[in-house]
Protein backbone atom coordinates (compact mmCIF):
# COMPACT_ATOMS: atom_id res chain seq x y z
CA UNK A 1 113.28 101.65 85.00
CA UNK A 2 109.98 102.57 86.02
CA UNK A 3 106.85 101.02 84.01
CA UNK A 4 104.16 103.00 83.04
CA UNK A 5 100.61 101.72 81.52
CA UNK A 6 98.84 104.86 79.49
CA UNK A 7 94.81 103.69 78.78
CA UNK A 8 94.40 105.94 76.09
CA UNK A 9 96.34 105.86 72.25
CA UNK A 10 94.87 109.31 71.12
CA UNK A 11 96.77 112.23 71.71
CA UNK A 12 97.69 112.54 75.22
CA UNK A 13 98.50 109.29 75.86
CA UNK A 14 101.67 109.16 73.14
CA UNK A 15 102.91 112.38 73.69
CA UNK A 16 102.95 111.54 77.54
CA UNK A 17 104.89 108.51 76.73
CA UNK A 18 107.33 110.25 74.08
CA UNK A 19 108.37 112.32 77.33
CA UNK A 20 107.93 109.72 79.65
CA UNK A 21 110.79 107.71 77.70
CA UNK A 22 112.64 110.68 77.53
CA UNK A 23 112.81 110.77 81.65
CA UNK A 24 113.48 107.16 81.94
CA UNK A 25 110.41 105.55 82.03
CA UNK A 26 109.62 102.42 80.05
CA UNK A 27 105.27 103.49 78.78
CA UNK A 28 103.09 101.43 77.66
CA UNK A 29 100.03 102.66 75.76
CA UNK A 30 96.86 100.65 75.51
CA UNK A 31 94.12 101.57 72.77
CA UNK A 32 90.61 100.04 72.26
CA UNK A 33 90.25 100.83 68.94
CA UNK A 34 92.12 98.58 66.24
CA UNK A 35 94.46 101.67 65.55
CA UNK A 36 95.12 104.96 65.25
CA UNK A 37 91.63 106.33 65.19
CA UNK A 38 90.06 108.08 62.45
CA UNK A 39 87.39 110.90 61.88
CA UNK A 40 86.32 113.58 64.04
CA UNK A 41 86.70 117.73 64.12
CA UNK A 42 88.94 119.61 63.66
CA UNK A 43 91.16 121.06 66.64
CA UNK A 44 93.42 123.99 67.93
CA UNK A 45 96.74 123.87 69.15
CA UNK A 46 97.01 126.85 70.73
CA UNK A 47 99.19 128.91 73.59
CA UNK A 48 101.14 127.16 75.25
CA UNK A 49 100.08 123.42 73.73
CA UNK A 50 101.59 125.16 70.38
CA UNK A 51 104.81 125.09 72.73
CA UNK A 52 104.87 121.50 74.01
CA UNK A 53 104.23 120.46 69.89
CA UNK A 54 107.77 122.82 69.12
CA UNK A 55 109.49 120.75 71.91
CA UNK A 56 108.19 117.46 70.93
CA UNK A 57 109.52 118.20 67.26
CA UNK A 58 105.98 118.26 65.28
CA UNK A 59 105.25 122.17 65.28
CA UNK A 60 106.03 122.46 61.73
CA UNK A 61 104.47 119.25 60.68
CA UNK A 62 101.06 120.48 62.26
CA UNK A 63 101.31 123.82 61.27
CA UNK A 64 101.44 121.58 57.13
CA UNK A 65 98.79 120.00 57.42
CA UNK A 66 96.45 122.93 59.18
CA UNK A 67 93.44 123.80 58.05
CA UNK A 68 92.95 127.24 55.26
CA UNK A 69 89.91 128.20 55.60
CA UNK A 70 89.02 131.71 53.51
CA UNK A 71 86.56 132.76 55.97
CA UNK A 72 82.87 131.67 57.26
CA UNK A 73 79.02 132.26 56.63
CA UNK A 74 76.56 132.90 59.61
CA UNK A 75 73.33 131.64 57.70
CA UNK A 76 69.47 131.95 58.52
CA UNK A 77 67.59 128.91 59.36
CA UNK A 78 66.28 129.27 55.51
CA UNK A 79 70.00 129.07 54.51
CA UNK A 80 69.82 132.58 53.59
CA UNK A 81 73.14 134.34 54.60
CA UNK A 82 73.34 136.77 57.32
CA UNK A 83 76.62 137.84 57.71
CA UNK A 84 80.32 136.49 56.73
CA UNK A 85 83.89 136.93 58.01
CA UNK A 86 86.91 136.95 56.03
CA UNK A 87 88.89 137.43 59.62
CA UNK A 88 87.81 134.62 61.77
CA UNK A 89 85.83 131.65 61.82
CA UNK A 90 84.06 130.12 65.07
CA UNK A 91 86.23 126.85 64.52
CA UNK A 92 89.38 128.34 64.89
CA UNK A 93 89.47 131.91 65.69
CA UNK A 94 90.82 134.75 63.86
CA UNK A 95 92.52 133.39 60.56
CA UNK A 96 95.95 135.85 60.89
CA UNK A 97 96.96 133.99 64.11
CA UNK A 98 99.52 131.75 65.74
CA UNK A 99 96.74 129.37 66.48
CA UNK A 100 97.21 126.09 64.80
CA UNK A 101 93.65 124.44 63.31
CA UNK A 102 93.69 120.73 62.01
CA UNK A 103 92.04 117.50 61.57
CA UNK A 104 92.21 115.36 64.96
CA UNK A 105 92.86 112.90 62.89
CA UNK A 106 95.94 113.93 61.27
CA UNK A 107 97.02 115.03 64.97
CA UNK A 108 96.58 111.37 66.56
CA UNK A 109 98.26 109.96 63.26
CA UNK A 110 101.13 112.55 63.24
CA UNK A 111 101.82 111.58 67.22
CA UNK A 112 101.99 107.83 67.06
CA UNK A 113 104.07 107.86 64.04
CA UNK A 114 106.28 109.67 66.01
CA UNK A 115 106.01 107.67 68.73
CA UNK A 116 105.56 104.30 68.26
CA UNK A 117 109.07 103.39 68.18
CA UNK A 118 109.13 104.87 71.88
CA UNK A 119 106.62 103.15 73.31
CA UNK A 120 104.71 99.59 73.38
CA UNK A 121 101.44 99.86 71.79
CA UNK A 122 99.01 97.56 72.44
CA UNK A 123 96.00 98.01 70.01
CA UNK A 124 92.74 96.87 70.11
CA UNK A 125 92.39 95.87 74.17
CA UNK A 126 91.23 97.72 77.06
CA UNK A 127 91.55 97.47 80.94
CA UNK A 128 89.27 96.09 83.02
CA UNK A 129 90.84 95.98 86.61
CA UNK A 130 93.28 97.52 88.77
CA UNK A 131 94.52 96.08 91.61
CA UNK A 132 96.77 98.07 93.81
CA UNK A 133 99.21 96.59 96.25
CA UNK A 134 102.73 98.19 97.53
CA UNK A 135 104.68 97.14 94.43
CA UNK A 136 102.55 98.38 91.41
CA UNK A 137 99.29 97.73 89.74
CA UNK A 138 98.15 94.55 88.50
CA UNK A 139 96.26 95.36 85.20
CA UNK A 140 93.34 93.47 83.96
CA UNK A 141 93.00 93.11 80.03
CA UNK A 142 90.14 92.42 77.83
CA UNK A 143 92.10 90.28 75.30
CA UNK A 144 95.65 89.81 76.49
CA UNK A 145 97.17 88.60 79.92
CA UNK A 146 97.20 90.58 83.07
CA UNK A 147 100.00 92.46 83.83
CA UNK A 148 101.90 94.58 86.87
CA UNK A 149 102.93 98.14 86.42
CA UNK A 150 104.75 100.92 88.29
CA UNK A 151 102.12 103.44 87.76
CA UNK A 152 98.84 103.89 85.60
CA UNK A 153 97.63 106.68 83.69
CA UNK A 154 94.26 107.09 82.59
CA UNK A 155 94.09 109.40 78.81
CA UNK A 156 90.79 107.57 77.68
CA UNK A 157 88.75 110.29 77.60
CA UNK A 158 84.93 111.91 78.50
CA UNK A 159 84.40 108.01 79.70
CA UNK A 160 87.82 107.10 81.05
CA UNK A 161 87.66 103.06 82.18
CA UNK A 162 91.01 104.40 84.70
CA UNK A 163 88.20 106.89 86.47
CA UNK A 164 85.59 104.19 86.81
CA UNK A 165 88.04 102.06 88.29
CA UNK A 166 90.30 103.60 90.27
CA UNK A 167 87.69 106.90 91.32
CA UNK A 168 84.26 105.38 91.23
CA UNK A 169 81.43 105.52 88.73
CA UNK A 170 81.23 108.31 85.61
CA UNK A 171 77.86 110.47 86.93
CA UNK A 172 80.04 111.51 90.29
CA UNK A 173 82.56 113.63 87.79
CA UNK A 174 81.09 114.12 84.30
CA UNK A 175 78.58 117.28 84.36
CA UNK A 176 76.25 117.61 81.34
CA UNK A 177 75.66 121.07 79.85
CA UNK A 178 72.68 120.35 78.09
CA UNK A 179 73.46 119.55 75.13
CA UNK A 180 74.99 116.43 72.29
CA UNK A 181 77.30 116.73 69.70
CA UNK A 182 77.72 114.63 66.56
CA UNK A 183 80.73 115.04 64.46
CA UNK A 184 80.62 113.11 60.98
CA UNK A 185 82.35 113.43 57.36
CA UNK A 186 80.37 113.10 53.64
CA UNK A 187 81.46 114.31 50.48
CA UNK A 188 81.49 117.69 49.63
CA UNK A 189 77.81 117.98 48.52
CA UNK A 190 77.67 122.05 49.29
CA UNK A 191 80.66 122.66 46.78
CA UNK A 192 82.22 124.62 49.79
CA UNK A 193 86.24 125.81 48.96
CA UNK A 194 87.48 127.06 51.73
CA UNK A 195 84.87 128.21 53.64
CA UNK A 196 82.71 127.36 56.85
CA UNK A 197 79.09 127.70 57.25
CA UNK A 198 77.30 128.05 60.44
CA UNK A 199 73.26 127.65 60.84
CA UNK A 200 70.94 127.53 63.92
CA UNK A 201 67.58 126.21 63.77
CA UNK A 202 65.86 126.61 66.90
CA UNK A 203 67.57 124.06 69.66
CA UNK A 204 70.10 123.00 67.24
CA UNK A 205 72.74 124.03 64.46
CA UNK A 206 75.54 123.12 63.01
CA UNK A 207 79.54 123.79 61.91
CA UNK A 208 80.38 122.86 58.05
CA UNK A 209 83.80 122.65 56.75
CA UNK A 210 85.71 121.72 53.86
CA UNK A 211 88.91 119.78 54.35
CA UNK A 212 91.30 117.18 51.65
CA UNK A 213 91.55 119.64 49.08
CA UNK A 214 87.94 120.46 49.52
CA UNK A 215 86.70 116.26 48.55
CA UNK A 216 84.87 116.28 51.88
CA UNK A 217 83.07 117.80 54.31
CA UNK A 218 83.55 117.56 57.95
CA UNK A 219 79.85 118.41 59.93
CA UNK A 220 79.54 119.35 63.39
CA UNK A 221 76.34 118.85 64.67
CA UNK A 222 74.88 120.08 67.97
CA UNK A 223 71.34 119.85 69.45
CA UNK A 224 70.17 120.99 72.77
CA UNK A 225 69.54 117.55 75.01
CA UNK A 226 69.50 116.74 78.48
CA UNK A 227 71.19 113.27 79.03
CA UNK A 228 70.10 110.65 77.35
CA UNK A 229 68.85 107.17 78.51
CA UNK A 230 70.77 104.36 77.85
CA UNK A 231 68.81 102.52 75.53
CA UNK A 232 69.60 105.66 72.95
CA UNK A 233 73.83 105.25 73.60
CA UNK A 234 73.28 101.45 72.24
CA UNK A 235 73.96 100.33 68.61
CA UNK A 236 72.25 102.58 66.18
CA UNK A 237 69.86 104.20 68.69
CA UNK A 238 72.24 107.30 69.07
CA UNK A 239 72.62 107.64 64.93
CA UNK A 240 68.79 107.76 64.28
CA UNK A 241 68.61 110.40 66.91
CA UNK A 242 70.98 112.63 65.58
CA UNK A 243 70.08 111.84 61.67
CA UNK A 244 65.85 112.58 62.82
CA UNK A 245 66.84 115.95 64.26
CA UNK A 246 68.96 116.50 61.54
CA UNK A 247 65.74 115.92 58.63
CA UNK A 248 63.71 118.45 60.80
CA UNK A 249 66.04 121.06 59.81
CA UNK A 250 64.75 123.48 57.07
CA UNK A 251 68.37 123.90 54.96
CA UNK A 252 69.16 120.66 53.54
CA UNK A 253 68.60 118.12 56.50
CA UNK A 254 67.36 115.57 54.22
CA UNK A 255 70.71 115.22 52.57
CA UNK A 256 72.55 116.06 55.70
CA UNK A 257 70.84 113.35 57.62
CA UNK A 258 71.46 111.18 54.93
CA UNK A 259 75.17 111.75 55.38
CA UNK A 260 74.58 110.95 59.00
CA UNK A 261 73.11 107.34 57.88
CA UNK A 262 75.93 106.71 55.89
CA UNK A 263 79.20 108.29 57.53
CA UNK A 264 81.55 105.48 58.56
CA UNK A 265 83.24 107.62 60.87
CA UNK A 266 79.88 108.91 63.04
CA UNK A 267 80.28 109.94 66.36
CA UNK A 268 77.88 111.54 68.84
CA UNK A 269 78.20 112.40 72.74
CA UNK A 270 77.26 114.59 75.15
CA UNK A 271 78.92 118.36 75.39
CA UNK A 272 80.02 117.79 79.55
CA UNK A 273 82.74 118.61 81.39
CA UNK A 274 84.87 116.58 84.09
CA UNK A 275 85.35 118.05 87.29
CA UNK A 276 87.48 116.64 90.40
CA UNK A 277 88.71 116.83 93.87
CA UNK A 278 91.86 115.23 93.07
CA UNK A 279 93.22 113.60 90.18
CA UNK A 280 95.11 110.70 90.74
CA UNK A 281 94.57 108.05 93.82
CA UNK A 282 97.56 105.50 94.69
CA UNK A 283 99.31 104.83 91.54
CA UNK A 284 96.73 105.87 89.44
CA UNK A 285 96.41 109.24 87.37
CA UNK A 286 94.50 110.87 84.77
CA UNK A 287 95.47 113.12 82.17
CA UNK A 288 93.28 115.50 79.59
CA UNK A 289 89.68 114.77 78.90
CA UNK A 290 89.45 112.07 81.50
CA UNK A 291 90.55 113.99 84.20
CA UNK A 292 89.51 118.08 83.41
CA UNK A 293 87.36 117.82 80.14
CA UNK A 294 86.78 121.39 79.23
CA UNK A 295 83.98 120.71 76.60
CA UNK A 296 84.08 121.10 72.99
CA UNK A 297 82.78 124.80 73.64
CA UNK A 298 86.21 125.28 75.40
CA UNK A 299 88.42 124.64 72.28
CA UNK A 300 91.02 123.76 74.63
CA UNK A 301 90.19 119.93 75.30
CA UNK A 302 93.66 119.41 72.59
CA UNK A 303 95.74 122.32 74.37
CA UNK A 304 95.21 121.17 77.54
CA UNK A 305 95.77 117.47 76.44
CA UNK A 306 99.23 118.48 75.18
CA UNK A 307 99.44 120.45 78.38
CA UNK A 308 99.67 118.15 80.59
CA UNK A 309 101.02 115.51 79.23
CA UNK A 310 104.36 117.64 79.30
CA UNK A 311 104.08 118.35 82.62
CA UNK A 312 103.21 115.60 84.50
CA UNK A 313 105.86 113.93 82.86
CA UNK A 314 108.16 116.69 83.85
CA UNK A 315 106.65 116.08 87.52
CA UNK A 316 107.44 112.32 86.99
CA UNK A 317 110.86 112.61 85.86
CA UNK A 318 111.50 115.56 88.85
CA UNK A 319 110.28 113.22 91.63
CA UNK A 320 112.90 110.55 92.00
CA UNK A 321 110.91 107.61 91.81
CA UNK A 322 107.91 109.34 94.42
CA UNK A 323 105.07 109.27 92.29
CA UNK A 324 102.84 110.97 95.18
CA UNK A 325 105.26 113.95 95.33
CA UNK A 326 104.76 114.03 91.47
CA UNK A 327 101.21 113.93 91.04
CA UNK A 328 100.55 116.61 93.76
CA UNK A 329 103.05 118.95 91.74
CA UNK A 330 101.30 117.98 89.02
CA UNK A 331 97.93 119.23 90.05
CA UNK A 332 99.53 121.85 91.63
CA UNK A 333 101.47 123.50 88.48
CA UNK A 334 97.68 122.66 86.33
CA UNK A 335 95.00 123.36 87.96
CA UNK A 336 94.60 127.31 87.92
CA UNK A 337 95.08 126.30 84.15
CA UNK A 338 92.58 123.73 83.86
CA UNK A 339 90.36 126.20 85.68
CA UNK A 340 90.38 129.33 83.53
CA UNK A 341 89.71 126.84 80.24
CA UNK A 342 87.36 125.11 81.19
CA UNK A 343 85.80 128.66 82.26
CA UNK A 344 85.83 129.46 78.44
CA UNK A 345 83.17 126.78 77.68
CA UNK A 346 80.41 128.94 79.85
CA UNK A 347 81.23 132.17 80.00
CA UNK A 348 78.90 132.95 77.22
CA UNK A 349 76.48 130.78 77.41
CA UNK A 350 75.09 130.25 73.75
CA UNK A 351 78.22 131.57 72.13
CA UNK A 352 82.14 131.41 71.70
CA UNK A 353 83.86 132.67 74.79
CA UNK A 354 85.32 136.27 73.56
CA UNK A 355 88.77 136.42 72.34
CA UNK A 356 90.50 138.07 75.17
CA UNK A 357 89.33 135.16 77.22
CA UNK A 358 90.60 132.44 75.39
CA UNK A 359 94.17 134.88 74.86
CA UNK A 360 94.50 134.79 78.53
CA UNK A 361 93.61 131.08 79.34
CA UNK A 362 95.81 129.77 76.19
CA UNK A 363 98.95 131.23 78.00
CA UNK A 364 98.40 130.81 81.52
CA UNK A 365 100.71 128.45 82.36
CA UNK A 366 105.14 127.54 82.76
CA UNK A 367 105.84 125.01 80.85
CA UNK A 368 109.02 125.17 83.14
CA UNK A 369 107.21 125.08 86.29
């Protein structure tokens, strides 16, 4: 039985090794964080992703716990309303669809639970070597012992430590698009039920939404930014950043950049894509965000997570034991895919790529091969 190491416990990495196990193959999945993580926006399953979800037996689960929003409110940067849809919302799309909108952390938690007894999880370490030789990989840990390994996959995201180490350094593949993100949650200080609202203030704006029964809010936050130094990605540096652009906007950014301060689930990063030659070297591979992030202005970085996951473990379990035959399918049966999503993300530049774009890229690829 092969051995497989997935960096990565969000939600590529277990639903590659739910199907890895299912073809044979004994996964692994190493996560930094202490557990399943928590926070962060909301995300589509959509197309064909909504497909590999029915297969792995969680459709109906998602499709519970999705979001119901009412509609949206485009506002002034006064907070003064300028229009309003009852049929669509910029988070998810039109509201009377087959598109599946939820909480990315009800997603990661709904695919470990369903996993876990599939797979070895190891939380709270991360790799820090490779070293290839003819018979596997000998994997370097933070915390626990080194290890050797048929094959490794790299599912750790925008700043994969597989890419760094097995491709070379992060500025060779990640392209900036000029601009952060900062996704946080607070209480439901706007009284919103149901309903999104959506402000831009000059280089920035943000997405509002309701979610738990309306308790809390979840904020998306975006500001126009080339890339940072480093000195503001350390400690705190980032949070002040985001929570000082925040109090410079006109319609409540003193209380919003208050709920910045505060939110125990903060994140910020930068809105970039990931863009390669090839995606695997030796034994090594990467899957979703850490090999073809689309973006947050995609939508898609979840689809095409699900995506391929399912397929390169199809192309795994297909090979017989050649993992070079199965990555090149792999590539091979994604790509054009990978291609027309990540498309989506600047198509229209300042906006959300029109619908019959994202209809055609959602469904534009065989499952089956």
């Amino acid at each position: 039985m092969q051995t497989v190491l997935i960096s990565g416990g969000g939600i590529a990495g277990p639903v590659l090794a739910h199907w890895l196990r299912r073809r044979g193959f004994a996964p692994t999945v190493v996560e930094r964080a202490a557990g399943p993580r928590r926070g962060g926006q909301a995300v589509d399953i959509r197309g064909v992703a909504r497909d590999v979800m029915a297969r792995t037996g969680l459709l109906e689960r998602a499709a519970a716990v999705r979001t119901r929003m009412r509609g949206m409110s485009v506002l002034d940067p006064l907070g003064r309303e300028l229009s309003r849809s009852t049929e669509e919302t910029f988070s998810s799309g039109r509201l009377d669809g087959d598109d599946i909108e939820l909480l990315r952390e009800d997603l990661v938690e709904m695919v470990w639970e369903h996993t876990r007894g599939e797979a070895e999880y190891v939380f709270g370490d991360c790799i820090t070597s490779l070293d290839e030789d003819g018979d596997g990989v000998r994997a370097g840990f933070a915390r626990g012992p080194a290890r050797t390994f048929d094959l490794v996959v790299g599912a750790d995201g925008l700043h994969s430590a597989v890419r760094r180490l097995a491709f070379g350094p992060e500025e060779d593949f990640v392209h900036h698009l000029g601009s952060h993100l900062s996704v946080f949650g607070a209480e439901n200080f706007l009284g919103l039920e149901d309903w999104q609202l959506w402000l831009r203030d000059g280089d920035a704006g943000f997405g509002i939404m309701p979610v738990r029964g309306n308790t809390e809010l979840r904020i998306a936050f975006g500001f126009e930014s080339g890339p940072l130094p480093v000195e503001l990605r350390r400690g705190d540096a980032l949070r002040h950043l985001v929570a000082d652009r925040l109090a410079s906007l006109r319609w409540e950014g003193r209380r919003l950049a208050r709920a910045a301060l505060d939110a125990p689930d903060f994140h910020c990063d930068a809105v970039a894509q990931v863009r390669m030659d090839g995606w695997s070297r030796g034994r090594a591979v990467l899957l979703g965000d850490a090999g073809y992030c689309p973006s947050p202005l995609s939508g898609q970085g979840t689809s095409l997570a699900l995506a391929g996951a399912y397929v390169l473990a199809d192309c795994l379990g297909g090979a017989g034991g050649d993992h070079g035959a199965a990555f090149a399918e792999y590539e091979r049966r994604m790509r054009p895919f990978v291609a027309l999503n990540q498309a989506l993300a600047t198509e229209n530049a300042g906006g959300p790529a029109p619908e019959s774009s994202v209809a055609r890229a959602k469904g534009a690829l065989d499952l089956d091969g």
